[in-house]
Protein backbone atom coordinates (compact mmCIF):
# COMPACT_ATOMS: atom_id res chain seq x y z
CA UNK A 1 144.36 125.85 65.47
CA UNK A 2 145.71 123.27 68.03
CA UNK A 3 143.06 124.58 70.67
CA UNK A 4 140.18 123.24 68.03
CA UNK A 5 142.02 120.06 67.15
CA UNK A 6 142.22 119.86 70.52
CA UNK A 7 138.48 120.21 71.36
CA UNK A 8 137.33 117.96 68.25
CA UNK A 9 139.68 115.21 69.65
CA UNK A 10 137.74 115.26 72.96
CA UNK A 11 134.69 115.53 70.88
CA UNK A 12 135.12 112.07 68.01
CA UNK A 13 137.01 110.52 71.42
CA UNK A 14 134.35 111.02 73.90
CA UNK A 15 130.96 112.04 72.63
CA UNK A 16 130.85 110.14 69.43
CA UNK A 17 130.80 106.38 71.01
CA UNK A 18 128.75 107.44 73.49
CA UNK A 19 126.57 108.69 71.02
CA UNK A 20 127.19 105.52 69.09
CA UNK A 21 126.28 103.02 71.62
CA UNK A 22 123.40 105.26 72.70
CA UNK A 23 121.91 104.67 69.26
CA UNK A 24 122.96 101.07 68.95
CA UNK A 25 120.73 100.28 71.95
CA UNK A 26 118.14 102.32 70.72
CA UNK A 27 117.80 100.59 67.41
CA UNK A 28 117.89 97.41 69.07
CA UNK A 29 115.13 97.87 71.84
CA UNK A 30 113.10 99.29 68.89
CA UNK A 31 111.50 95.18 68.15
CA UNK A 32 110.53 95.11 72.23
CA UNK A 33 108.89 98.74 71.93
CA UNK A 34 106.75 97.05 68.60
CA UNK A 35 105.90 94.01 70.11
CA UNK A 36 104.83 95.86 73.54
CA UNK A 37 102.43 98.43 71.15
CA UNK A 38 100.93 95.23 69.27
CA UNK A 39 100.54 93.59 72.45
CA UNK A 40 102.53 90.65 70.81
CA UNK A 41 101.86 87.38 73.47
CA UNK A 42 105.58 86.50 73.23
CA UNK A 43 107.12 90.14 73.75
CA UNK A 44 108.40 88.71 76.87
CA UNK A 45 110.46 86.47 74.77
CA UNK A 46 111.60 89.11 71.99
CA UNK A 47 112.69 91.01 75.04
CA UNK A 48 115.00 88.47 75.73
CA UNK A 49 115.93 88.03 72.25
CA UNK A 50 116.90 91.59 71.99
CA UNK A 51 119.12 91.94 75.40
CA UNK A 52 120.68 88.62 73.81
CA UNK A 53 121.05 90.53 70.29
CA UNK A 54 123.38 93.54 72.18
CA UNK A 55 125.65 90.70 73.64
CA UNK A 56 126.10 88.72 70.39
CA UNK A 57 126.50 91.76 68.71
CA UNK A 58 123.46 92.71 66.61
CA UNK A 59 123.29 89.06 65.33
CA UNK A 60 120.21 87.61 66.71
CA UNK A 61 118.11 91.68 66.31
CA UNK A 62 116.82 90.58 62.52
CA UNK A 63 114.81 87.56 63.99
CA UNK A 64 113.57 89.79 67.18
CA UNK A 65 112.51 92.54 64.70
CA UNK A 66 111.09 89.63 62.19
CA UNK A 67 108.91 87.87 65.62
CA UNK A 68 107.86 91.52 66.49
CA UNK A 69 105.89 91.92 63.35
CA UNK A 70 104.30 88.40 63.24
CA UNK A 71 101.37 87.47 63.95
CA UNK A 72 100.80 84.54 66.48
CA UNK A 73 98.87 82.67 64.58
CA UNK A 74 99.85 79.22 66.51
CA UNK A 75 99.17 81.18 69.87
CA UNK A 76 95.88 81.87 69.05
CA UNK A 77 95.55 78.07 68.50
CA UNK A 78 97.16 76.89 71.33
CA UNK A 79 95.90 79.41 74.03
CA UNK A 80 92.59 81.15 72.28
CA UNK A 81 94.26 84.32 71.80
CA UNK A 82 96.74 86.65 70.07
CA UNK A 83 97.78 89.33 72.87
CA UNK A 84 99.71 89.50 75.66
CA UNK A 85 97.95 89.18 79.03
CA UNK A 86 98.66 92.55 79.56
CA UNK A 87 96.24 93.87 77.15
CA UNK A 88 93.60 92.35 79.39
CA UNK A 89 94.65 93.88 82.19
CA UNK A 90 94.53 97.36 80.53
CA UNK A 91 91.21 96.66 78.76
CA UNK A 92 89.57 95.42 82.39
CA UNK A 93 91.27 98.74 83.84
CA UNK A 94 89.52 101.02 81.51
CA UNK A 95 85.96 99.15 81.33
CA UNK A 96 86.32 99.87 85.55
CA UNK A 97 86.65 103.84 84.73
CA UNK A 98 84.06 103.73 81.93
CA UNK A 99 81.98 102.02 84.77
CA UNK A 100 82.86 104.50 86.84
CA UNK A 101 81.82 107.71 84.55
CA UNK A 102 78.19 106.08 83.80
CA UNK A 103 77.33 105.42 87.62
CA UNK A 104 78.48 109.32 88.43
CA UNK A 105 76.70 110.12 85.04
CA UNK A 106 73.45 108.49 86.35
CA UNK A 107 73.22 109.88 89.38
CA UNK A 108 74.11 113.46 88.54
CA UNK A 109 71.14 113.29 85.67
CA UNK A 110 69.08 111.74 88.68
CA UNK A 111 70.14 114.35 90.68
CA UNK A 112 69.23 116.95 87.95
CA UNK A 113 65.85 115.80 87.88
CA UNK A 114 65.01 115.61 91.44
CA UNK A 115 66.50 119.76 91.32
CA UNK A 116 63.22 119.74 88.64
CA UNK A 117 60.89 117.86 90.61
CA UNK A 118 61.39 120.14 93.80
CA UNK A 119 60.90 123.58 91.79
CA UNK A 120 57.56 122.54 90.82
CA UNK A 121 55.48 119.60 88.40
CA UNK A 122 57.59 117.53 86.56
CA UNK A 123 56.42 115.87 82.95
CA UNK A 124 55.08 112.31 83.32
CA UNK A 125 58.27 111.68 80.60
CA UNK A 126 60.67 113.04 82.85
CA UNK A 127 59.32 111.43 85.74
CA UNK A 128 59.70 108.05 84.40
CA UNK A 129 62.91 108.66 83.32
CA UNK A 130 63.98 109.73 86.38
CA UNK A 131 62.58 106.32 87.98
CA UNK A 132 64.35 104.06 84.83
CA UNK A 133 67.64 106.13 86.25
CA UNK A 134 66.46 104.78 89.88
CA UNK A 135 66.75 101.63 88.68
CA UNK A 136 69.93 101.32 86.58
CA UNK A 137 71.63 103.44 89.67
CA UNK A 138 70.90 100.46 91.53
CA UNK A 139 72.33 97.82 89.15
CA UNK A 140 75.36 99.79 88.44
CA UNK A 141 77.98 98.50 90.64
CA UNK A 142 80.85 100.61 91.97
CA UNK A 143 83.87 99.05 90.73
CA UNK A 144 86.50 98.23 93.06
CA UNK A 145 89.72 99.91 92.90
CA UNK A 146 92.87 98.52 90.75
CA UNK A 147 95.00 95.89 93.16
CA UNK A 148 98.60 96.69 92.61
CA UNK A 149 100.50 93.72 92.42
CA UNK A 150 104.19 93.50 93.44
């Protein structure tokens, strides 16, 4: 009986504040992880707010958690928008690989069709399309990589 008592003292004595402050810091990171999904403008700021909640003791997470969910309406009206400049980034970043995908869509369906055209007579259709893909191969632009900053 004293070995268990023993064990369950090292358990609540050890393990259980760990597991405590674990979960307090979880809880109050959770308003920087919502305002980072919404791509909140001011999530650098509710960042800030929540590393100041943990040293004032939980005090100030309400009004992070609060500015999380709000929408910056006054933002919009002062700078034109209602996301953090981040979001642009991202959204530039992916139209670059959808950019990407149609140019090496283009020319493998213009490759395609020149495989037609040397096997034998290709439709007047399918030889227009095949100059229209000529074309747009041309305009597409191969986008330049991603510059890493930092």
């Amino acid at each position: 009986m004293d070995t268990a008592a023993d064990w369950l003292a090292i358990f609540i004595l050890i393990v259980v504040p760990i597991g405590g402050i674990a979960l307090f810091w979880l809880v109050h990171i959770l308003p920087e992880k919502i305002a980072e999904k919404k791509h909140h403008p001011q999530k650098d700021a509710i960042k800030t707010l929540c590393l100041l909640s943990l040293v004032f003791g939980g005090l100030l997470w309400p009004l992070a958690w609060l500015w999380a969910y709000t929408k910056p309406v006054l933002n919009k009206m002062a700078y034109g928008t209602d996301k953090h400049e981040d979001y642009y980034k991202e959204l530039a970043h992916a139209q670059a690989g959808d950019a990407r995908e149609l140019k090496d869509d283009v020319t493998r369906l213009r490759g395609e069709l020149d495989t037609l055209a040397a096997k034998g007579t290709v439709p007047e259709e399918l030889a227009s399309i095949r100059e229209q893909l000529v074309e747009l191969e041309a305009r597409l632009v191969e986008p330049r990589a991603p510059v890493r900053e930092g």
